[in-house]
ModelCIF file with pLDDT and N, C-alpha, C, O atoms, coordinates in Angstrom:
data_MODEL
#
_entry.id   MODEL 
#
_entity.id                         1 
_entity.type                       polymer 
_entity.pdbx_number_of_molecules   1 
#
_entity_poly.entity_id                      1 
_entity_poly.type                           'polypeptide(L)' 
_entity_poly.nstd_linkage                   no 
_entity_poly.nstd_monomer                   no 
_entity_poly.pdbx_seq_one_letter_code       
;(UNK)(UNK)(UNK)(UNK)(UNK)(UNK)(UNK)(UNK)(UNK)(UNK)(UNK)(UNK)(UNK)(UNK)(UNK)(UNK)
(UNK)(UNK)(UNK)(UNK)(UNK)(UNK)(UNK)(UNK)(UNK)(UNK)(UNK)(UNK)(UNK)(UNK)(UNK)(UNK)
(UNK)(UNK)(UNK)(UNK)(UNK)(UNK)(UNK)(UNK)(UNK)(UNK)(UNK)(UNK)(UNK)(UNK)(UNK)
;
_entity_poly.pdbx_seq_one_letter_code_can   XXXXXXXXXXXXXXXXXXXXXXXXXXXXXXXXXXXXXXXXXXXXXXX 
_entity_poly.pdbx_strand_id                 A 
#
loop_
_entity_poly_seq.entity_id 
_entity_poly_seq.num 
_entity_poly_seq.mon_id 
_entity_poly_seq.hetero 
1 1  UNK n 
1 2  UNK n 
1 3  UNK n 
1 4  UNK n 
1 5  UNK n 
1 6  UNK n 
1 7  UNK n 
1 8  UNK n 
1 9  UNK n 
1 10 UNK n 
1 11 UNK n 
1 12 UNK n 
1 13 UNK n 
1 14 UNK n 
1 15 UNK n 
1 16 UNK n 
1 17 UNK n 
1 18 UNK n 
1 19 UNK n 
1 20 UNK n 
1 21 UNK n 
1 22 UNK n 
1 23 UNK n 
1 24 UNK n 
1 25 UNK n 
1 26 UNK n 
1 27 UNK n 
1 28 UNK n 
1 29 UNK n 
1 30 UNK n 
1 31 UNK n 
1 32 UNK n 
1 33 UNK n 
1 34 UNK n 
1 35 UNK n 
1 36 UNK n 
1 37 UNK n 
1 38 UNK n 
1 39 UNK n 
1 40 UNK n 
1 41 UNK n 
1 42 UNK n 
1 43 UNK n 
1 44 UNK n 
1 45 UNK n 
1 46 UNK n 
1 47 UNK n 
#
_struct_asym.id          A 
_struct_asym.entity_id   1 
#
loop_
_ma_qa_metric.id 
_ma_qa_metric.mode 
_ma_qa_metric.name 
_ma_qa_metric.software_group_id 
_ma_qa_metric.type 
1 global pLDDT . pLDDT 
2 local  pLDDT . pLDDT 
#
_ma_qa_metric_global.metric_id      1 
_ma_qa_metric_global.metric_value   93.04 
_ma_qa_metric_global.model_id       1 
_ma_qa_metric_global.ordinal_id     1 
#
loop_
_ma_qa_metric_local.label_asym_id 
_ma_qa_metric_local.label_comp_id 
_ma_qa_metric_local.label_seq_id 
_ma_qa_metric_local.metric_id 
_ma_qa_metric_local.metric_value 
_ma_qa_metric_local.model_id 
_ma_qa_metric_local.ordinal_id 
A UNK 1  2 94.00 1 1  
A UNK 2  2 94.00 1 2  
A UNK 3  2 93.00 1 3  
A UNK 4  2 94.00 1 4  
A UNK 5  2 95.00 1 5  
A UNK 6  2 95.00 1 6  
A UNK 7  2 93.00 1 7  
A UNK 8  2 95.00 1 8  
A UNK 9  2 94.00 1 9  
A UNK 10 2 96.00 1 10 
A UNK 11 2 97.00 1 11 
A UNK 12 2 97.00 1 12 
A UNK 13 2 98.00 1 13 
A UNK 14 2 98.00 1 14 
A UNK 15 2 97.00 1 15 
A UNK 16 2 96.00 1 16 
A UNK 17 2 94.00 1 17 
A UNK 18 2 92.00 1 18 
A UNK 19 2 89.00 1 19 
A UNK 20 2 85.00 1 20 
A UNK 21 2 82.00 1 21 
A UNK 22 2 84.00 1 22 
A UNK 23 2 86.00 1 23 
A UNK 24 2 86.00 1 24 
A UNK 25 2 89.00 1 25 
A UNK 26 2 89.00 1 26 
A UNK 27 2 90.00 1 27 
A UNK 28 2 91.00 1 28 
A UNK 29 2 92.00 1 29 
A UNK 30 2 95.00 1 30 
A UNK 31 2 96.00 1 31 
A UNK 32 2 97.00 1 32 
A UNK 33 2 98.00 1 33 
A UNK 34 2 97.00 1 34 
A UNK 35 2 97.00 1 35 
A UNK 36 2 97.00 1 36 
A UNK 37 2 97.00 1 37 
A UNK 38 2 96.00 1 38 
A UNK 39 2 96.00 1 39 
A UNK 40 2 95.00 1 40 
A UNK 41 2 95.00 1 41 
A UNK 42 2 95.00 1 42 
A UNK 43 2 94.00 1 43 
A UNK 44 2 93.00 1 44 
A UNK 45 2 89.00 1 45 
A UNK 46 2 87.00 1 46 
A UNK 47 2 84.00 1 47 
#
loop_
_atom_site.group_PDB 
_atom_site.id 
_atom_site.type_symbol 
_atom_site.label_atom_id 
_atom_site.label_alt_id 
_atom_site.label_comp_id 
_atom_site.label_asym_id 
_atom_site.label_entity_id 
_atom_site.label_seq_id 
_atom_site.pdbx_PDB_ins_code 
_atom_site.Cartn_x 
_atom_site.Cartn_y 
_atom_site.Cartn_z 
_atom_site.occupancy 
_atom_site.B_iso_or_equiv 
_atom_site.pdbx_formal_charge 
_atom_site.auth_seq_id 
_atom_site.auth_comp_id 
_atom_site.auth_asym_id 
_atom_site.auth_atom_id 
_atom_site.pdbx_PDB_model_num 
ATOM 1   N N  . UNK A 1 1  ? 97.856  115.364 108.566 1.00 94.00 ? 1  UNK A N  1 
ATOM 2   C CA . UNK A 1 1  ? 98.039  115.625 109.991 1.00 94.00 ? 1  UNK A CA 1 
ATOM 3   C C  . UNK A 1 1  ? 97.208  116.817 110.445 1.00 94.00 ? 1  UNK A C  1 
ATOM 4   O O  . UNK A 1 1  ? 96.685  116.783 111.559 1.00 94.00 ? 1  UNK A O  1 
ATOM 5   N N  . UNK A 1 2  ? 97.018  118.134 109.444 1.00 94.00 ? 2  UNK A N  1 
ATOM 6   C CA . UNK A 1 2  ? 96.316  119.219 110.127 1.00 94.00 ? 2  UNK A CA 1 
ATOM 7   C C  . UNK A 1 2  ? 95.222  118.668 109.464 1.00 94.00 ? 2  UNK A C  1 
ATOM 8   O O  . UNK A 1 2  ? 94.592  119.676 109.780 1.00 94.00 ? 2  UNK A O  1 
ATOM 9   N N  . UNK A 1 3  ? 94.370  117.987 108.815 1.00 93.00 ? 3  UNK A N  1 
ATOM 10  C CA . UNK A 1 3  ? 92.903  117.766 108.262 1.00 93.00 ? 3  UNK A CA 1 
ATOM 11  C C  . UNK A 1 3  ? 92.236  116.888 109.909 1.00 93.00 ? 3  UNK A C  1 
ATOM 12  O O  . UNK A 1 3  ? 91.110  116.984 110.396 1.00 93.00 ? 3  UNK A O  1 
ATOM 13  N N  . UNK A 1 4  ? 93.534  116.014 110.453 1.00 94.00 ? 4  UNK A N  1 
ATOM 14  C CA . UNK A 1 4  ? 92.918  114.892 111.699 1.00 94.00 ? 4  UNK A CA 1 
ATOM 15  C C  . UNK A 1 4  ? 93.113  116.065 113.066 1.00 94.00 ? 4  UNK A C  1 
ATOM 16  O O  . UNK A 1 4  ? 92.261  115.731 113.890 1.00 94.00 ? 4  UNK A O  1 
ATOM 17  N N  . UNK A 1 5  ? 93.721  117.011 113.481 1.00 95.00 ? 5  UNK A N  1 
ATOM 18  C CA . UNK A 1 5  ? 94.074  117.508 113.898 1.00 95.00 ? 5  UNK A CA 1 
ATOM 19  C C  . UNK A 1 5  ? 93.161  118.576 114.002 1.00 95.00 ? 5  UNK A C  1 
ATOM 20  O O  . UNK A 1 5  ? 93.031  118.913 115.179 1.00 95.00 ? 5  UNK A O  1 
ATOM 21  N N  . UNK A 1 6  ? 92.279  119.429 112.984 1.00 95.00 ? 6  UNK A N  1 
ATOM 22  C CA . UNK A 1 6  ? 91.557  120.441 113.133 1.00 95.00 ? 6  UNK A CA 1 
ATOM 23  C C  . UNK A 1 6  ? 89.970  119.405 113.413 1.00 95.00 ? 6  UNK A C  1 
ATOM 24  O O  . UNK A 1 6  ? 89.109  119.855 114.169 1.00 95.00 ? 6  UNK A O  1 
ATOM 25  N N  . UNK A 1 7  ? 89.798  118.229 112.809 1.00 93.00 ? 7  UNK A N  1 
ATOM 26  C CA . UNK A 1 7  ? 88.757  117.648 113.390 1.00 93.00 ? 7  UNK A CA 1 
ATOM 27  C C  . UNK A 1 7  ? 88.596  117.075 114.241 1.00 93.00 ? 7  UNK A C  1 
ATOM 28  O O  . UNK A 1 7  ? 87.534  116.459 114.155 1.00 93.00 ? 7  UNK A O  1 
ATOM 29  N N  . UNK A 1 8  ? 89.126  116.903 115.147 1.00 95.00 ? 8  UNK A N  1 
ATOM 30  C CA . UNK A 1 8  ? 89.667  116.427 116.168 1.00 95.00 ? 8  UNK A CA 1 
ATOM 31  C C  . UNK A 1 8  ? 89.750  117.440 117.432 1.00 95.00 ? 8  UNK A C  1 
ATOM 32  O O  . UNK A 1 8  ? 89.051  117.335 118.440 1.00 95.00 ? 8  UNK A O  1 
ATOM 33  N N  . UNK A 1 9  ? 90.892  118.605 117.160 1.00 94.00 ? 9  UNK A N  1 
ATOM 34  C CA . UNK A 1 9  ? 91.126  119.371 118.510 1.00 94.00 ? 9  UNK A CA 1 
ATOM 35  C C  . UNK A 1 9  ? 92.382  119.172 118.707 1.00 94.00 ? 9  UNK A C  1 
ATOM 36  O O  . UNK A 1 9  ? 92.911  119.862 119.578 1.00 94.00 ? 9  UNK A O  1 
ATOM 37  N N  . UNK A 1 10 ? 92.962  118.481 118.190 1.00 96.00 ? 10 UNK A N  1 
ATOM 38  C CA . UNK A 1 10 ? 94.393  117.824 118.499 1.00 96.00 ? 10 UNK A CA 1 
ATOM 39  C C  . UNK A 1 10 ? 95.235  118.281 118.685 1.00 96.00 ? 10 UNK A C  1 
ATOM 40  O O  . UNK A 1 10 ? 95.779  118.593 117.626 1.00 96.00 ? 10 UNK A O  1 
ATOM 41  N N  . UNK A 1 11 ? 96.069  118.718 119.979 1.00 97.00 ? 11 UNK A N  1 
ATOM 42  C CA . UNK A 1 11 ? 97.374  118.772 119.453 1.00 97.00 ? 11 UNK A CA 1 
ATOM 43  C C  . UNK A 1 11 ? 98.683  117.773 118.914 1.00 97.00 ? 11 UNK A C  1 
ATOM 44  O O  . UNK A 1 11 ? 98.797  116.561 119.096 1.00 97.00 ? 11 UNK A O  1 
ATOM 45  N N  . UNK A 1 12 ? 99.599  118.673 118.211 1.00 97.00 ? 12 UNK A N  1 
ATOM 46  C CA . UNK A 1 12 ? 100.666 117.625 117.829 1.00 97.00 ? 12 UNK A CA 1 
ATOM 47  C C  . UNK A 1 12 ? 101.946 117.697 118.473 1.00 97.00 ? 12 UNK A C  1 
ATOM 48  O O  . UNK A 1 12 ? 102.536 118.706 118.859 1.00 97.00 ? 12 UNK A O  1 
ATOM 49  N N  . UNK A 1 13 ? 102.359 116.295 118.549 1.00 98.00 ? 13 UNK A N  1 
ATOM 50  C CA . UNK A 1 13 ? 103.851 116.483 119.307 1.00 98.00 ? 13 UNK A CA 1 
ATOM 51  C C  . UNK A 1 13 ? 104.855 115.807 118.110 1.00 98.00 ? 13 UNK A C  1 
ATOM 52  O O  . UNK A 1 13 ? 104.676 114.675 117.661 1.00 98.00 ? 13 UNK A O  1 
ATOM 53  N N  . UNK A 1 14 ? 105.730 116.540 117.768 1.00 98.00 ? 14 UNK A N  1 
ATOM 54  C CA . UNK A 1 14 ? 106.461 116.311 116.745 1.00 98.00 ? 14 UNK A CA 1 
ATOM 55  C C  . UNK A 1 14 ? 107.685 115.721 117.114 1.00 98.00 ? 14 UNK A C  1 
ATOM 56  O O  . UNK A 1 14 ? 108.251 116.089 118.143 1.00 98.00 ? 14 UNK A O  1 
ATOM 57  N N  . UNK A 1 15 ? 108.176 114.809 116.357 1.00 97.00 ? 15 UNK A N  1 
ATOM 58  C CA . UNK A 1 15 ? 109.293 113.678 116.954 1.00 97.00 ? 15 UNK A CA 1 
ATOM 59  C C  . UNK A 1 15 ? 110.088 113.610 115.367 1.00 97.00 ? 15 UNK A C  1 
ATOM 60  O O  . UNK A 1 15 ? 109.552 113.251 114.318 1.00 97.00 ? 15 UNK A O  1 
ATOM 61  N N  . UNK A 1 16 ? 111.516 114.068 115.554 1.00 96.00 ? 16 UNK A N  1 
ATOM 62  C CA . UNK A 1 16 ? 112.478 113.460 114.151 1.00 96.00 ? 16 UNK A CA 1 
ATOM 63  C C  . UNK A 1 16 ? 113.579 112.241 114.834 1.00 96.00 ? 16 UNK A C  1 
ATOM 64  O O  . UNK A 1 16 ? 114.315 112.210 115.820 1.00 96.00 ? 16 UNK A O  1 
ATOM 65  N N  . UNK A 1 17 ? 113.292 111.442 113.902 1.00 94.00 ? 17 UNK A N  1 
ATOM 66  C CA . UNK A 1 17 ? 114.549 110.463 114.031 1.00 94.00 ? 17 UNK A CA 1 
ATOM 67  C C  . UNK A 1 17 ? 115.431 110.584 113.026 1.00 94.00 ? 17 UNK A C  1 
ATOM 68  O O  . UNK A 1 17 ? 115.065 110.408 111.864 1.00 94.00 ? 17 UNK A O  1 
ATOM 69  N N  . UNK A 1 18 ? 116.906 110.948 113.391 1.00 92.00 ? 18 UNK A N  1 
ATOM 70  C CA . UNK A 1 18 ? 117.452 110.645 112.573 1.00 92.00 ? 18 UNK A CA 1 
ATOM 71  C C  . UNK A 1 18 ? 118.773 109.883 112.970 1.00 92.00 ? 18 UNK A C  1 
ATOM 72  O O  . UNK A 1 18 ? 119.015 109.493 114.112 1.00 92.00 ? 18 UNK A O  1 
ATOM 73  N N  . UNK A 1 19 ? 119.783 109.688 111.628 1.00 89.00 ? 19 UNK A N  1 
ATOM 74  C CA . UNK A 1 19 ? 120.749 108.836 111.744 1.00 89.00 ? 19 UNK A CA 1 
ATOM 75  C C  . UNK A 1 19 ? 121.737 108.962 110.666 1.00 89.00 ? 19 UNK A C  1 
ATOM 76  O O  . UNK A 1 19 ? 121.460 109.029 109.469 1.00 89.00 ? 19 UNK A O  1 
ATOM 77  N N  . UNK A 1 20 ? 123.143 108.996 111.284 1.00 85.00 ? 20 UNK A N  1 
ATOM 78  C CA . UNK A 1 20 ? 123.851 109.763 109.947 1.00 85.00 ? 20 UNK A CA 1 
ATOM 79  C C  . UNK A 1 20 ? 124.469 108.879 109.052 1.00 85.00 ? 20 UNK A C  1 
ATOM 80  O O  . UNK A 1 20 ? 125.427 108.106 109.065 1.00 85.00 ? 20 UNK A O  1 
ATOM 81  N N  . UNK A 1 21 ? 123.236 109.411 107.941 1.00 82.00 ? 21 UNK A N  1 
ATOM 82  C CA . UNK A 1 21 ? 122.960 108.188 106.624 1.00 82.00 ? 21 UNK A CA 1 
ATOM 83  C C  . UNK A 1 21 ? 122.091 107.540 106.701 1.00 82.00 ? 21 UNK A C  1 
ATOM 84  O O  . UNK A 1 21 ? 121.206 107.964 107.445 1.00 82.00 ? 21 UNK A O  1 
ATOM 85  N N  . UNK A 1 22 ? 121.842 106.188 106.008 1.00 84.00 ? 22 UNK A N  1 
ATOM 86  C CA . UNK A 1 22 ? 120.904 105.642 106.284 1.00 84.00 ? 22 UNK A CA 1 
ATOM 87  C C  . UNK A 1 22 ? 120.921 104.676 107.594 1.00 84.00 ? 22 UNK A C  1 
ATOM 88  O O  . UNK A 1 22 ? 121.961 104.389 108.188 1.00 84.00 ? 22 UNK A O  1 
ATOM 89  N N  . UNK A 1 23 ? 119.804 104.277 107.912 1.00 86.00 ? 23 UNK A N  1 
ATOM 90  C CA . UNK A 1 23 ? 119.721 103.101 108.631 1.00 86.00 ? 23 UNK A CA 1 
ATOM 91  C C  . UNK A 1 23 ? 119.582 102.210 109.087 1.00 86.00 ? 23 UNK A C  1 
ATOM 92  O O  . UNK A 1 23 ? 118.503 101.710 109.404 1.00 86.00 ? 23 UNK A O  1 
ATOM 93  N N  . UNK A 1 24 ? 120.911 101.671 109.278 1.00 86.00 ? 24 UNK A N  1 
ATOM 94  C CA . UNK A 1 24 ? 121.207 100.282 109.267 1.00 86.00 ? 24 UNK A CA 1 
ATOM 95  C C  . UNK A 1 24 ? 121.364 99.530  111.115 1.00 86.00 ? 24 UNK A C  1 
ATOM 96  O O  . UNK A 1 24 ? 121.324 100.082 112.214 1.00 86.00 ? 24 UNK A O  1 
ATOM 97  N N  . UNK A 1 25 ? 121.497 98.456  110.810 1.00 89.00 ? 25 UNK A N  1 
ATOM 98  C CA . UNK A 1 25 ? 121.724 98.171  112.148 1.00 89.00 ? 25 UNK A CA 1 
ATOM 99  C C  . UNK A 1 25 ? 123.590 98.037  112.522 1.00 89.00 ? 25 UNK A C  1 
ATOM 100 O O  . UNK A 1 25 ? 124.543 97.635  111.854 1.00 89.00 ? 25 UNK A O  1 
ATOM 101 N N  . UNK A 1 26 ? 123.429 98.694  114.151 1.00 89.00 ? 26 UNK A N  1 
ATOM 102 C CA . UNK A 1 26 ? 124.757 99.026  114.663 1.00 89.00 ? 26 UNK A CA 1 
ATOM 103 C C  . UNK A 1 26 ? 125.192 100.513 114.322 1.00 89.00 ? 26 UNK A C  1 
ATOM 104 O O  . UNK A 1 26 ? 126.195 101.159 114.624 1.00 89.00 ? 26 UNK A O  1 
ATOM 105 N N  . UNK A 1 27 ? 124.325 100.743 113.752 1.00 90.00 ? 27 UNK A N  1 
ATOM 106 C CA . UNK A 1 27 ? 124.188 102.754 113.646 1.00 90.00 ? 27 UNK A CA 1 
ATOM 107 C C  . UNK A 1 27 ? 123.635 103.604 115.007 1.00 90.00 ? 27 UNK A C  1 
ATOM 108 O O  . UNK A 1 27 ? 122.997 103.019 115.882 1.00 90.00 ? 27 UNK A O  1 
ATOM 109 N N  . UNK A 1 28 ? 123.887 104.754 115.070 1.00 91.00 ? 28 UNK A N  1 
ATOM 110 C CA . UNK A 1 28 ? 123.381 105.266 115.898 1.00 91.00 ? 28 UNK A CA 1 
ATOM 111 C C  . UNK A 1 28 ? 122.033 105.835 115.670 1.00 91.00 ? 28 UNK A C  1 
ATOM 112 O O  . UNK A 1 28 ? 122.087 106.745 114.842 1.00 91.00 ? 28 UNK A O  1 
ATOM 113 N N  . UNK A 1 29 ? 120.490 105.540 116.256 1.00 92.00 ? 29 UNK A N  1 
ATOM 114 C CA . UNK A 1 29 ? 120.129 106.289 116.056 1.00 92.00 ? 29 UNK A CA 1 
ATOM 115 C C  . UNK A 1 29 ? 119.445 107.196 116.884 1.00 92.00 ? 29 UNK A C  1 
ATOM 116 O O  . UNK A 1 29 ? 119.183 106.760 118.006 1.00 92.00 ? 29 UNK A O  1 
ATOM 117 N N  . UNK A 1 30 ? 118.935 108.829 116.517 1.00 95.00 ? 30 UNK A N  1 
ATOM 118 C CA . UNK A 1 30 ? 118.574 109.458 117.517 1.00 95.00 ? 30 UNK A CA 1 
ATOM 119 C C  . UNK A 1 30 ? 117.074 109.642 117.249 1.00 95.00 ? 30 UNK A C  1 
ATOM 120 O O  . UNK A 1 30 ? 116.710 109.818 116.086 1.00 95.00 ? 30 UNK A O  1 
ATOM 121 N N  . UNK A 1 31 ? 116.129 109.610 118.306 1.00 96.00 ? 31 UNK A N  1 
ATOM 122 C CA . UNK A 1 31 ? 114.920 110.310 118.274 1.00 96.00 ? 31 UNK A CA 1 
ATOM 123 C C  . UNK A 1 31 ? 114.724 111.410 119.175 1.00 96.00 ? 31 UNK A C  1 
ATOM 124 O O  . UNK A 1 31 ? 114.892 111.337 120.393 1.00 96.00 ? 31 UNK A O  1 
ATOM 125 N N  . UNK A 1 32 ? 114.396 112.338 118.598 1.00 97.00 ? 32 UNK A N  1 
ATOM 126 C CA . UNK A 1 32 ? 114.124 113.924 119.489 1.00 97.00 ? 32 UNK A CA 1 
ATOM 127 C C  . UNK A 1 32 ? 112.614 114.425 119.833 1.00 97.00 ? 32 UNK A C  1 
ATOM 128 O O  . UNK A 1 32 ? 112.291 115.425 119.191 1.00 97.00 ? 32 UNK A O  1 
ATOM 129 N N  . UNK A 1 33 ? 111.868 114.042 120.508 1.00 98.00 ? 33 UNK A N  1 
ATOM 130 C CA . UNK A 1 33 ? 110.640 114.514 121.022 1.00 98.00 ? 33 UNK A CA 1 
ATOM 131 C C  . UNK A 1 33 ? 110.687 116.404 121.598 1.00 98.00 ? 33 UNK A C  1 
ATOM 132 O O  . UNK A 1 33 ? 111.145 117.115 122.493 1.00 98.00 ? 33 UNK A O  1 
ATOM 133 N N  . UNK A 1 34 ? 109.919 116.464 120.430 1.00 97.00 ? 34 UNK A N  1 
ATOM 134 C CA . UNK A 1 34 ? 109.904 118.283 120.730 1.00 97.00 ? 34 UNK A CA 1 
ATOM 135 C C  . UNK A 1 34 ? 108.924 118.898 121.106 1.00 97.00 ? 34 UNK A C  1 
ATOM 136 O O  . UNK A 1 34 ? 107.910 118.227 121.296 1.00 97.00 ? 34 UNK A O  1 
ATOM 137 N N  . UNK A 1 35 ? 108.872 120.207 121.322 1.00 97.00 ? 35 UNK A N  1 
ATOM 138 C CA . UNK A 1 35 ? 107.562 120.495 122.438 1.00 97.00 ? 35 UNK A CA 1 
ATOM 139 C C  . UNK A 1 35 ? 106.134 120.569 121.445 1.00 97.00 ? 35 UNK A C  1 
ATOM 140 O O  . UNK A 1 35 ? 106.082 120.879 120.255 1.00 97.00 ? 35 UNK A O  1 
ATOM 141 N N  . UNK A 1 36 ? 104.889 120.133 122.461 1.00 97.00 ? 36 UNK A N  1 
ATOM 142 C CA . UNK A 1 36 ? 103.854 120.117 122.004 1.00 97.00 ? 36 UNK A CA 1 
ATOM 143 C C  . UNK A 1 36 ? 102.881 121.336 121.095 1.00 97.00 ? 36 UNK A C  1 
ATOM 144 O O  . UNK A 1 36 ? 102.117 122.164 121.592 1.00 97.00 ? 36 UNK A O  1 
ATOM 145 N N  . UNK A 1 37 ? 103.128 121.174 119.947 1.00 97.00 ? 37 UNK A N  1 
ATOM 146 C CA . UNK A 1 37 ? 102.104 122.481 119.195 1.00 97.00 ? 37 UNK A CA 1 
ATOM 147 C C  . UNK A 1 37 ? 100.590 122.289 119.430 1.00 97.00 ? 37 UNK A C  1 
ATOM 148 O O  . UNK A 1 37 ? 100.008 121.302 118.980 1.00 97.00 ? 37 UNK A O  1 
ATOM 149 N N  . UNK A 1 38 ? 100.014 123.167 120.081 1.00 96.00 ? 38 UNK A N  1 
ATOM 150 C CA . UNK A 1 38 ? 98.746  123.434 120.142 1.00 96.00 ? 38 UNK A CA 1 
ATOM 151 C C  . UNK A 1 38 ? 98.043  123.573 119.460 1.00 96.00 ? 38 UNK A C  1 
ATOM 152 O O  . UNK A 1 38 ? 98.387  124.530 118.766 1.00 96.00 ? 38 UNK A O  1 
ATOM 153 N N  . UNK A 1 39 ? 97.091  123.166 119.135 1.00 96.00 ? 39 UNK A N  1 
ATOM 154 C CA . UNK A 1 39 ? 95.954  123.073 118.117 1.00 96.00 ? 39 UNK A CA 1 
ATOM 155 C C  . UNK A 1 39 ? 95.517  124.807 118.177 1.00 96.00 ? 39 UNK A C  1 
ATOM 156 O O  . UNK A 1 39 ? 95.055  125.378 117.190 1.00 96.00 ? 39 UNK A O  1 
ATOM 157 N N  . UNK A 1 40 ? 95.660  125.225 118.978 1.00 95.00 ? 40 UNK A N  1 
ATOM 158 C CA . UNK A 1 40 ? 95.088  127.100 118.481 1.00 95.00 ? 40 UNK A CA 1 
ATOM 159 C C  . UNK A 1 40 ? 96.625  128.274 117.873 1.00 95.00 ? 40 UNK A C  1 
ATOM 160 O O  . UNK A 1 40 ? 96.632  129.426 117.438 1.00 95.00 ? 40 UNK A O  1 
ATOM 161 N N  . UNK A 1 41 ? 97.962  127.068 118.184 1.00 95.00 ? 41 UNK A N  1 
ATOM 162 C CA . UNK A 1 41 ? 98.881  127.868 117.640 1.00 95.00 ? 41 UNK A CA 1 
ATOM 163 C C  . UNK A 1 41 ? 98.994  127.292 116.074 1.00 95.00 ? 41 UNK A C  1 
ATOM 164 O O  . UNK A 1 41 ? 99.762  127.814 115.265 1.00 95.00 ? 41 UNK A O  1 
ATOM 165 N N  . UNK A 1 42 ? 98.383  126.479 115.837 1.00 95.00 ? 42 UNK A N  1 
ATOM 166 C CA . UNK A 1 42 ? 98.428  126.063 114.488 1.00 95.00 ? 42 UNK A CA 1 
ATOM 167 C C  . UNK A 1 42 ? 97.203  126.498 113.754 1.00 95.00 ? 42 UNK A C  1 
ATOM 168 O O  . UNK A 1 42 ? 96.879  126.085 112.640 1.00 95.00 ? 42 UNK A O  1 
ATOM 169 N N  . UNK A 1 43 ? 96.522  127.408 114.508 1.00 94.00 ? 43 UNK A N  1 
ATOM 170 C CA . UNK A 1 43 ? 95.582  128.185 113.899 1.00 94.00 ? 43 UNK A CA 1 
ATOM 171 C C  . UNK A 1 43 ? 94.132  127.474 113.350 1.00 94.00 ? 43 UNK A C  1 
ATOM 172 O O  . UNK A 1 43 ? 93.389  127.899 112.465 1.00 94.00 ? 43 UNK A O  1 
ATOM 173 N N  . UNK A 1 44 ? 93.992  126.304 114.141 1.00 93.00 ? 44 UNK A N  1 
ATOM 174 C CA . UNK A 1 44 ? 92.965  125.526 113.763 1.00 93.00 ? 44 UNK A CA 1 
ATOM 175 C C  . UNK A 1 44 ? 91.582  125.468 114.580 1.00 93.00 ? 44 UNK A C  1 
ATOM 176 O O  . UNK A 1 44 ? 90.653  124.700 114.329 1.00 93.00 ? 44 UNK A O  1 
ATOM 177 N N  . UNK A 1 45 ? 91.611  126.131 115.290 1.00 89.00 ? 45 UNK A N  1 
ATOM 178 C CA . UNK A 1 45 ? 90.669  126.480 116.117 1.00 89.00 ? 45 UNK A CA 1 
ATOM 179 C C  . UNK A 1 45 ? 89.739  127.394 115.791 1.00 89.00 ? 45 UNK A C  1 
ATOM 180 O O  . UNK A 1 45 ? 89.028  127.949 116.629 1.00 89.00 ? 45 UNK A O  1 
ATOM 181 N N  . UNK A 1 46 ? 89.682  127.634 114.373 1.00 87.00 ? 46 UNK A N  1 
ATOM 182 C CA . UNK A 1 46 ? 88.768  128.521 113.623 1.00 87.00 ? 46 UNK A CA 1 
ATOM 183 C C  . UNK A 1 46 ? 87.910  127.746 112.720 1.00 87.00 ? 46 UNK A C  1 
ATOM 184 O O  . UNK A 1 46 ? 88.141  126.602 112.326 1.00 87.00 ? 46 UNK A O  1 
ATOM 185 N N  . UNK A 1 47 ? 86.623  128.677 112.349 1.00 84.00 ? 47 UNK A N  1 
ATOM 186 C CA . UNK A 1 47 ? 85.642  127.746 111.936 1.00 84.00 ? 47 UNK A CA 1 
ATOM 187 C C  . UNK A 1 47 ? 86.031  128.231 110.157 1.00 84.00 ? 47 UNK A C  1 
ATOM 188 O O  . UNK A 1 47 ? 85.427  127.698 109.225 1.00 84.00 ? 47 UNK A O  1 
#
């Protein structure tokens, strides 16, 4: 992710799904979209 990401310019937006236990169907599950990391806060903007 940071090798496509520093060649690139990219930033990343990081997303967890989870679900308590595994998952199956008729489970709940959640996905959480979290805020966008910047490609210069991940320090990739250096040569």
């Amino acid at each position: 992710v940071a090798v496509i990401a520093k060649a690139t310019g990219a930033d990343v937006l990081p997303v967890a799904i989870c679900c308590d236990g595994k998952i199956e169907a008729g489970k709940k599950v959640v996905v959480s979209y979290g805020k966008l990391i910047k490609n210069t806060d991940m320090g990739l903007d250096r040569d």
